[in-house]
Protein backbone atom coordinates (compact mmCIF):
# COMPACT_ATOMS: atom_id res chain seq x y z
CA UNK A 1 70.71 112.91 98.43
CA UNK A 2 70.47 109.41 97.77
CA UNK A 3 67.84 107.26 99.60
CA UNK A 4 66.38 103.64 99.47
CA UNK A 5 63.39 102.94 99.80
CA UNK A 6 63.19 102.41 103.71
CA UNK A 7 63.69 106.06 104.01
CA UNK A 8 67.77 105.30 105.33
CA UNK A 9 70.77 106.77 103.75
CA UNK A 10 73.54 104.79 102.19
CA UNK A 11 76.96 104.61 104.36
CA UNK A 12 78.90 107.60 104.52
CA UNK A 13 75.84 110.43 103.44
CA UNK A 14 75.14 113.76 105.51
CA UNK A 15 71.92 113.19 106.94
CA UNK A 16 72.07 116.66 109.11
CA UNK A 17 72.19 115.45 112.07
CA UNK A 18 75.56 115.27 113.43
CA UNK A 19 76.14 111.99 112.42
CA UNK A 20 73.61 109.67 114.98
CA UNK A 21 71.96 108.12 112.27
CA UNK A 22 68.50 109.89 112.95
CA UNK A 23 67.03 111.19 109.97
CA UNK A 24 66.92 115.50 110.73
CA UNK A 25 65.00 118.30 110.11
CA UNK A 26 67.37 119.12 106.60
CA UNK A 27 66.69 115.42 105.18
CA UNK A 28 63.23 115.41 105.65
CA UNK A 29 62.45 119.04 104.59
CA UNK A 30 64.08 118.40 101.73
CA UNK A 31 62.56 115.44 100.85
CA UNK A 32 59.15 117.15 101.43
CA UNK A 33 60.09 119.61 99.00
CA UNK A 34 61.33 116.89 96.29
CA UNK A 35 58.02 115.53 96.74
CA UNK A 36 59.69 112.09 98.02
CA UNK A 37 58.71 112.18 101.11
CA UNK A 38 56.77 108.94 102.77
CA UNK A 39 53.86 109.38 104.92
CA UNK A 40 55.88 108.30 108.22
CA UNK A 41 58.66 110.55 107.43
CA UNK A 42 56.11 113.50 107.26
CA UNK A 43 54.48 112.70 110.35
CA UNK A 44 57.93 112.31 111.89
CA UNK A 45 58.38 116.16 110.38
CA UNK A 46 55.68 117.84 111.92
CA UNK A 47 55.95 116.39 115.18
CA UNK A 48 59.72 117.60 115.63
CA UNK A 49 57.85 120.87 113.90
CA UNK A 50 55.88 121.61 117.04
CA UNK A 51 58.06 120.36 119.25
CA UNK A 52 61.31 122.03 118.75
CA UNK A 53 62.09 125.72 117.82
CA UNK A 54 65.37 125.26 116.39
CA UNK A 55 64.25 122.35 114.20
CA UNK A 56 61.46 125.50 112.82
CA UNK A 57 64.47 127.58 111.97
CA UNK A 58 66.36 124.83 109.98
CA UNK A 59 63.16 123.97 107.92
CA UNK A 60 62.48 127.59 107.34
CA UNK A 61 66.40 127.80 106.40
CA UNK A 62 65.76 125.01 103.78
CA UNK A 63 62.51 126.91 102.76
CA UNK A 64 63.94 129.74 101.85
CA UNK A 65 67.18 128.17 100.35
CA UNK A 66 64.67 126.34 98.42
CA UNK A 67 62.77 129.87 97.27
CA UNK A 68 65.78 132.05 96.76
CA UNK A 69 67.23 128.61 94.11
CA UNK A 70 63.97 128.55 92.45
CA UNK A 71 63.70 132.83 92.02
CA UNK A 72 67.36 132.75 90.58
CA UNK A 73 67.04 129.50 88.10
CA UNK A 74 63.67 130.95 86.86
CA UNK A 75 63.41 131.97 83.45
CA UNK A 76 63.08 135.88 83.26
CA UNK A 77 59.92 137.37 82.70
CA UNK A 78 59.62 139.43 79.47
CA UNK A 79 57.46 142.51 79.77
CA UNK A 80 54.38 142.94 77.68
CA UNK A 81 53.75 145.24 74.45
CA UNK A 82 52.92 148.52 76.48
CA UNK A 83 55.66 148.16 78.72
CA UNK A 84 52.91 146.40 81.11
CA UNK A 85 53.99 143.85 83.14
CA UNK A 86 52.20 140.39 83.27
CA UNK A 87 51.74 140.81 87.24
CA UNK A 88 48.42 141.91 87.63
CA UNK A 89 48.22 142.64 83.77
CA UNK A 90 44.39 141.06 83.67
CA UNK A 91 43.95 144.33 85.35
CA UNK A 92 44.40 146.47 82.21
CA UNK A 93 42.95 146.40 78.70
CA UNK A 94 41.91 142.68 78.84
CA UNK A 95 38.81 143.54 81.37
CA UNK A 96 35.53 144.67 80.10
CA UNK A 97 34.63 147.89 80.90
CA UNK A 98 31.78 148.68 83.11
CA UNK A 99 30.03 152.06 83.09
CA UNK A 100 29.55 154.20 86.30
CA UNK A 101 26.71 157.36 85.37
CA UNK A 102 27.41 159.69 88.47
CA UNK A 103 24.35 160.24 90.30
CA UNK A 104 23.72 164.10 91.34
């Protein structure tokens, strides 16, 4: 979505929120997550945060659109010789060993 720099959008764009010209919950949640966000526009973002469940819901919306984009554009992950994956694989041969004596 194309933005100057005061934070407004250009004639004519979605801003998600009906139209009113207010900036919504959508615009600035994405803009958090673009990393393009301005220090106002944040603070304006958390306060309609705590003040407003259905504003929650639409940033958790864009949150998880957001996740679920970046899970199927990932590259895959190849598995490891061994047939190990690489979750958790410092867990395997890669560790030193440490030697436990049983104690009767």
């Amino acid at each position: 979505m194309a933005r100057d720099t005061s934070g407004s959008l250009p004639d004519g764009e979605f801003s998600g929120t009906g139209g009113s010209g207010e900036v919504g919950v959508q615009e600035l949640t994405w803009a958090l997550l673009d990393e393009q966000i301005n220090d106002d526009e944040f603070h304006l973002l958390e306060t309609m945060l705590l003040a407003d469940d259905t504003a929650r819901s639409e940033y958790l919306d864009c949150i998880q659109l957001h996740v679920d984009l970046m899970a199927h554009f990932a590259p895959p992950v190849a598995a490891t010789a061994g047939g190990k994956t690489p979750v958790l694989g410092f867990l395997g041969g890669g560790a030193p060993s440490i030697d436990v004596q049983a104690t009767n």
